[in-house]
C-alpha atoms as a PDB file:
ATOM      1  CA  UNK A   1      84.637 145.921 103.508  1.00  0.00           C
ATOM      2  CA  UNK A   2      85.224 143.817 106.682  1.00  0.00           C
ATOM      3  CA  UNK A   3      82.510 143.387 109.101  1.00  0.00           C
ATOM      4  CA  UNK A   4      82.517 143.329 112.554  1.00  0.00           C
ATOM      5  CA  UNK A   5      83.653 139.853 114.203  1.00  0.00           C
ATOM      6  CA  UNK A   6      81.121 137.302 115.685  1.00  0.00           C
ATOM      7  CA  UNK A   7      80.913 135.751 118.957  1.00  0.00           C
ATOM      8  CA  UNK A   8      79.635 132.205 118.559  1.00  0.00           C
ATOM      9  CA  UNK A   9      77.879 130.968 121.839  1.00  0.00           C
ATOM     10  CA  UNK A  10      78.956 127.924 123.074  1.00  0.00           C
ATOM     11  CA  UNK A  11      81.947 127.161 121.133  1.00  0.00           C
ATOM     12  CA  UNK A  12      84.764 125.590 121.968  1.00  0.00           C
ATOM     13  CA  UNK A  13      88.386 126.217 120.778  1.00  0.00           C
ATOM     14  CA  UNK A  14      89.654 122.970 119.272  1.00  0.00           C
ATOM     15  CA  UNK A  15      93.499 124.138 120.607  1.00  0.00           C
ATOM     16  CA  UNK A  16      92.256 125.541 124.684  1.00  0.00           C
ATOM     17  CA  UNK A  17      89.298 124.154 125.340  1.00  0.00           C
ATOM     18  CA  UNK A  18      88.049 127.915 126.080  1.00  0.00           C
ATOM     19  CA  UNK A  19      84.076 127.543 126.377  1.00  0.00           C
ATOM     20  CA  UNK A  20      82.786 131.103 124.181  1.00  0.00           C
ATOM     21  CA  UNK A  21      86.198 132.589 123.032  1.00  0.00           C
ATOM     22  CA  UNK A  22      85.620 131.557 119.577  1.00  0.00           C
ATOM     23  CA  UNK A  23      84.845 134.749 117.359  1.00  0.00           C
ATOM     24  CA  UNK A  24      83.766 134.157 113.081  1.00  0.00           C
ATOM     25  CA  UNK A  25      85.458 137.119 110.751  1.00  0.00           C
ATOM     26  CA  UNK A  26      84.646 137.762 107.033  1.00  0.00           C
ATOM     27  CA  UNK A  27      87.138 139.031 104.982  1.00  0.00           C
ATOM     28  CA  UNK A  28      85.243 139.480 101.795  1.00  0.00           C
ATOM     29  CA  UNK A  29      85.255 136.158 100.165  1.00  0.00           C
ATOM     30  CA  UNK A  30      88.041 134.258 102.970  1.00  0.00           C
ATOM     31  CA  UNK A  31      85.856 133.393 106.597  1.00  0.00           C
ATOM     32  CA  UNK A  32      87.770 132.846 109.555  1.00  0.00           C
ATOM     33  CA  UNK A  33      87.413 131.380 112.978  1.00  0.00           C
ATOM     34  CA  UNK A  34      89.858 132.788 115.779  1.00  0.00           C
ATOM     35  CA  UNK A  35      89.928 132.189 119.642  1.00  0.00           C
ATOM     36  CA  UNK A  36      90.759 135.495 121.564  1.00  0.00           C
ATOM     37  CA  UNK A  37      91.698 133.760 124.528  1.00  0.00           C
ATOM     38  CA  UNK A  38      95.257 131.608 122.743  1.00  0.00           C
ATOM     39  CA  UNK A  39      95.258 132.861 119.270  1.00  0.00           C
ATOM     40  CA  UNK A  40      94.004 129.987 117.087  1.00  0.00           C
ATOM     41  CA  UNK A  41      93.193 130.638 113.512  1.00  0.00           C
ATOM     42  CA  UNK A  42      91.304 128.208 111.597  1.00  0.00           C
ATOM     43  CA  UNK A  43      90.606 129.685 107.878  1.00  0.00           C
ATOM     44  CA  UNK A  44      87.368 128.296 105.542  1.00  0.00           C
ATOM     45  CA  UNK A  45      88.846 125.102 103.917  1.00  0.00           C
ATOM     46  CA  UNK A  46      91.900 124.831 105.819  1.00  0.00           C
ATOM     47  CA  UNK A  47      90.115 121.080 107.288  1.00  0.00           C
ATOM     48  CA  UNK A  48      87.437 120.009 105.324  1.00  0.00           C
ATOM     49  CA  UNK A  49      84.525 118.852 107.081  1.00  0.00           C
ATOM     50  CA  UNK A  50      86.262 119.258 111.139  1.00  0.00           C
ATOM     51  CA  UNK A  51      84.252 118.565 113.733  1.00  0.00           C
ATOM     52  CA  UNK A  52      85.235 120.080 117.199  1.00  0.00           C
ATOM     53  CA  UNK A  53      85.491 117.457 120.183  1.00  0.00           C
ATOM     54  CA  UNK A  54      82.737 119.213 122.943  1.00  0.00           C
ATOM     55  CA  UNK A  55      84.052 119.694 126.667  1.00  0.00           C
ATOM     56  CA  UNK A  56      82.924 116.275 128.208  1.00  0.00           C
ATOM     57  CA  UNK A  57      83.805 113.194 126.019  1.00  0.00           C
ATOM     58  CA  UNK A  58      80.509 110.901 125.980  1.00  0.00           C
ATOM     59  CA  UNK A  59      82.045 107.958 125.027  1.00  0.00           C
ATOM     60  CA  UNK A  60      82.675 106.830 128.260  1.00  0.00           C
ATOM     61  CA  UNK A  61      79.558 105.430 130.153  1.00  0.00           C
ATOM     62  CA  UNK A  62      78.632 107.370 132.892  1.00  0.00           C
ATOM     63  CA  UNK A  63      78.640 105.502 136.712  1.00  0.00           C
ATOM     64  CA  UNK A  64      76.864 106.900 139.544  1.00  0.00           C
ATOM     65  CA  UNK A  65      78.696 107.274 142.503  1.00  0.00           C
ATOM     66  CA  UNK A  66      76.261 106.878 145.012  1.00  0.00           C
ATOM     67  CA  UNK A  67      74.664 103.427 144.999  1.00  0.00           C
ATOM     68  CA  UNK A  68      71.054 103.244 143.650  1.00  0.00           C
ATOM     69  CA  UNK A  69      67.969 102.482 145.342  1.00  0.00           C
ATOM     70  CA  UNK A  70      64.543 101.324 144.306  1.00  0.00           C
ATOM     71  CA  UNK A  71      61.687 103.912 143.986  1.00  0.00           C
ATOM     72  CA  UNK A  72      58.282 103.604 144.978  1.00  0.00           C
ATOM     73  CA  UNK A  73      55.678 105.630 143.377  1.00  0.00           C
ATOM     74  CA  UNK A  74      52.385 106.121 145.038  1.00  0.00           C
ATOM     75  CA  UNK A  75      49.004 107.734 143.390  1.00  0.00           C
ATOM     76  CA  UNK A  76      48.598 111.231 145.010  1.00  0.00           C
ATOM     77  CA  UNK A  77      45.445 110.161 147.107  1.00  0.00           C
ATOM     78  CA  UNK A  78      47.278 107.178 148.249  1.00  0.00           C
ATOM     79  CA  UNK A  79      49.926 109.485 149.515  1.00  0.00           C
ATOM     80  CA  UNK A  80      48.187 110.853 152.141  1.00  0.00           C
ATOM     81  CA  UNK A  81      47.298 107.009 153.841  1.00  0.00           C
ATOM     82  CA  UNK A  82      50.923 106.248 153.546  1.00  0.00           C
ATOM     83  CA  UNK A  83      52.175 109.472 155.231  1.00  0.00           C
ATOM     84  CA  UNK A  84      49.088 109.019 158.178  1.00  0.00           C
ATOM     85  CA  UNK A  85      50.979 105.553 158.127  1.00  0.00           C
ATOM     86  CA  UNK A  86      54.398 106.621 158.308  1.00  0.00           C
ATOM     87  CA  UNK A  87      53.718 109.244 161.271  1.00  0.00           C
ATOM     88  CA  UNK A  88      51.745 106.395 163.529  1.00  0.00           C
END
């Protein structure tokens, strides 16, 4: 008896990079991944052990494009002085 397919949140298809396209079918004993947005089919054991590449690639480091600047924290009662400060 076949079941009723699966949408997986969050996946990715390996072949379009559609985010939440991916649907999981069982067939009996064979389990199947498909995409409904290009048509890839991926079959249980066709690659062993896969691993799908996510959306941004984190490899890379990430650089900020605005320049950074130094922060300076101040206790919450301390706040106040420094605002009366600020306004003088």
């Amino acid at each position: 008896m076949t079941k009723r397919p699966r949408f997986i949140a969050g996946a990715i298809c390996p072949s379009c990079r559609a985010l939440d396209r991916i649907i999981v079918e069982n067939d009996g004993d064979a389990r199947s991944r498909r995409c409904v947005e290009c048509g890839f089919v991926e079959r249980e054991g066709d690659t062993a052990g896969s691993v799908p590449r996510g959306r941004h690639d984190r490899t890379q480091p990430v650089v900020p494009d605005t320049p950074s600047s130094a922060v300076r924290w101040v206790a919450p009662r301390a706040a106040k002085r420094v605002r009366k400060r600020e306004q003088e």
